[in-house]
Protein backbone atom coordinates (compact mmCIF):
# COMPACT_ATOMS: atom_id res chain seq x y z
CA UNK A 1 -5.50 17.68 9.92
CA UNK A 2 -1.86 16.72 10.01
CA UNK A 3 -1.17 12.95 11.12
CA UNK A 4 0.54 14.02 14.88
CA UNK A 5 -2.67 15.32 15.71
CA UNK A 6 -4.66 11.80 14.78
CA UNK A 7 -6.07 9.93 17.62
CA UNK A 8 -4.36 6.71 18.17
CA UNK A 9 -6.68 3.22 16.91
CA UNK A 10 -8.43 5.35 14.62
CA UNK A 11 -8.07 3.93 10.52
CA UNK A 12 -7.63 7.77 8.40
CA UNK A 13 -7.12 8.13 4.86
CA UNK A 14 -4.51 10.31 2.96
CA UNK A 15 -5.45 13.63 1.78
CA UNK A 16 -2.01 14.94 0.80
CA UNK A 17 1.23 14.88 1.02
CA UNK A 18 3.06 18.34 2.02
CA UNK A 19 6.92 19.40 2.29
CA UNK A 20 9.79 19.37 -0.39
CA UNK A 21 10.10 16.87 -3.30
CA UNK A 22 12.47 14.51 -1.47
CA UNK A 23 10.42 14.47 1.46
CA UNK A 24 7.56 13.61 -0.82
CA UNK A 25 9.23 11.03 -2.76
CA UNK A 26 10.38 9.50 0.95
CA UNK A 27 7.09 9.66 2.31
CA UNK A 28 5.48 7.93 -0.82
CA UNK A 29 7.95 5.14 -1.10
CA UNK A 30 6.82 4.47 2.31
CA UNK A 31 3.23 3.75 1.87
CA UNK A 32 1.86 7.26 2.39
CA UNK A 33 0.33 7.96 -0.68
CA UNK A 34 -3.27 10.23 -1.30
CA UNK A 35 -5.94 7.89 -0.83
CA UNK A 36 -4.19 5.30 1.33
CA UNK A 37 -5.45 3.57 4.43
CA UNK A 38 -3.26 4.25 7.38
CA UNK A 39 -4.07 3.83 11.42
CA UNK A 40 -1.89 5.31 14.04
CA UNK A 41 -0.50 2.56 16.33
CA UNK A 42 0.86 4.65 19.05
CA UNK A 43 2.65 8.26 19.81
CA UNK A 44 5.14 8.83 22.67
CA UNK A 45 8.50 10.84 23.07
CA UNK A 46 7.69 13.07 19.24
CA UNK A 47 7.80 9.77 17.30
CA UNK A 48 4.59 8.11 15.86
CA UNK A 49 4.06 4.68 14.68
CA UNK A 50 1.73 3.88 11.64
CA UNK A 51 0.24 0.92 10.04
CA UNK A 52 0.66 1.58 6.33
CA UNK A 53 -0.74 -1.42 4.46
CA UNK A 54 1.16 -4.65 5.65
CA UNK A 55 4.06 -2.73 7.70
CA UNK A 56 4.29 -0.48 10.89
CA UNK A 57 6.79 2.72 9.97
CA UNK A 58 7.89 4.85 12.63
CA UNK A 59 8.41 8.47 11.82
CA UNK A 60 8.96 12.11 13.87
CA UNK A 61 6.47 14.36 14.58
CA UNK A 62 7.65 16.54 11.99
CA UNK A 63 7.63 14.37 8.99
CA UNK A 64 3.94 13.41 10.17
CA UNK A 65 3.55 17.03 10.23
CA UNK A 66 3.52 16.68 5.99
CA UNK A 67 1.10 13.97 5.65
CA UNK A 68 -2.62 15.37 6.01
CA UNK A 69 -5.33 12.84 7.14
């Protein structure tokens, strides 16, 4: 399922990551790589918060859109 629909608290791993090759390149400098531990610290207002190993990254709905958990 595609991260905006994860429920927030809950630890998910990385399937894949989806979109263009910049967007994947972004997305993996970031943290979000296959196989990577990741928990959703909160959602409001389109924009979701993730803990990705040591550091919280906010992103939109549509980026999280490209990461499958």
């Amino acid at each position: 399922m595609p991260l905006y629909m994860a429920t927030v608290g809950k630890e998910y791993l990385v399937k894949k990551i989806g979109g263009l090759e910049n967007t994947k390149h972004h997305l993996k400098n970031l943290g979000f790589v296959p196989g990577a531990s990741i928990c959703v610290i909160s959602a409001m207002c389109g924009n979701i918060i993730v803990q990705v190993k040591d550091a919280r990254v906010a992103i939109s709905r549509e980026m999280a859109g490209k990461i499958i958990v």
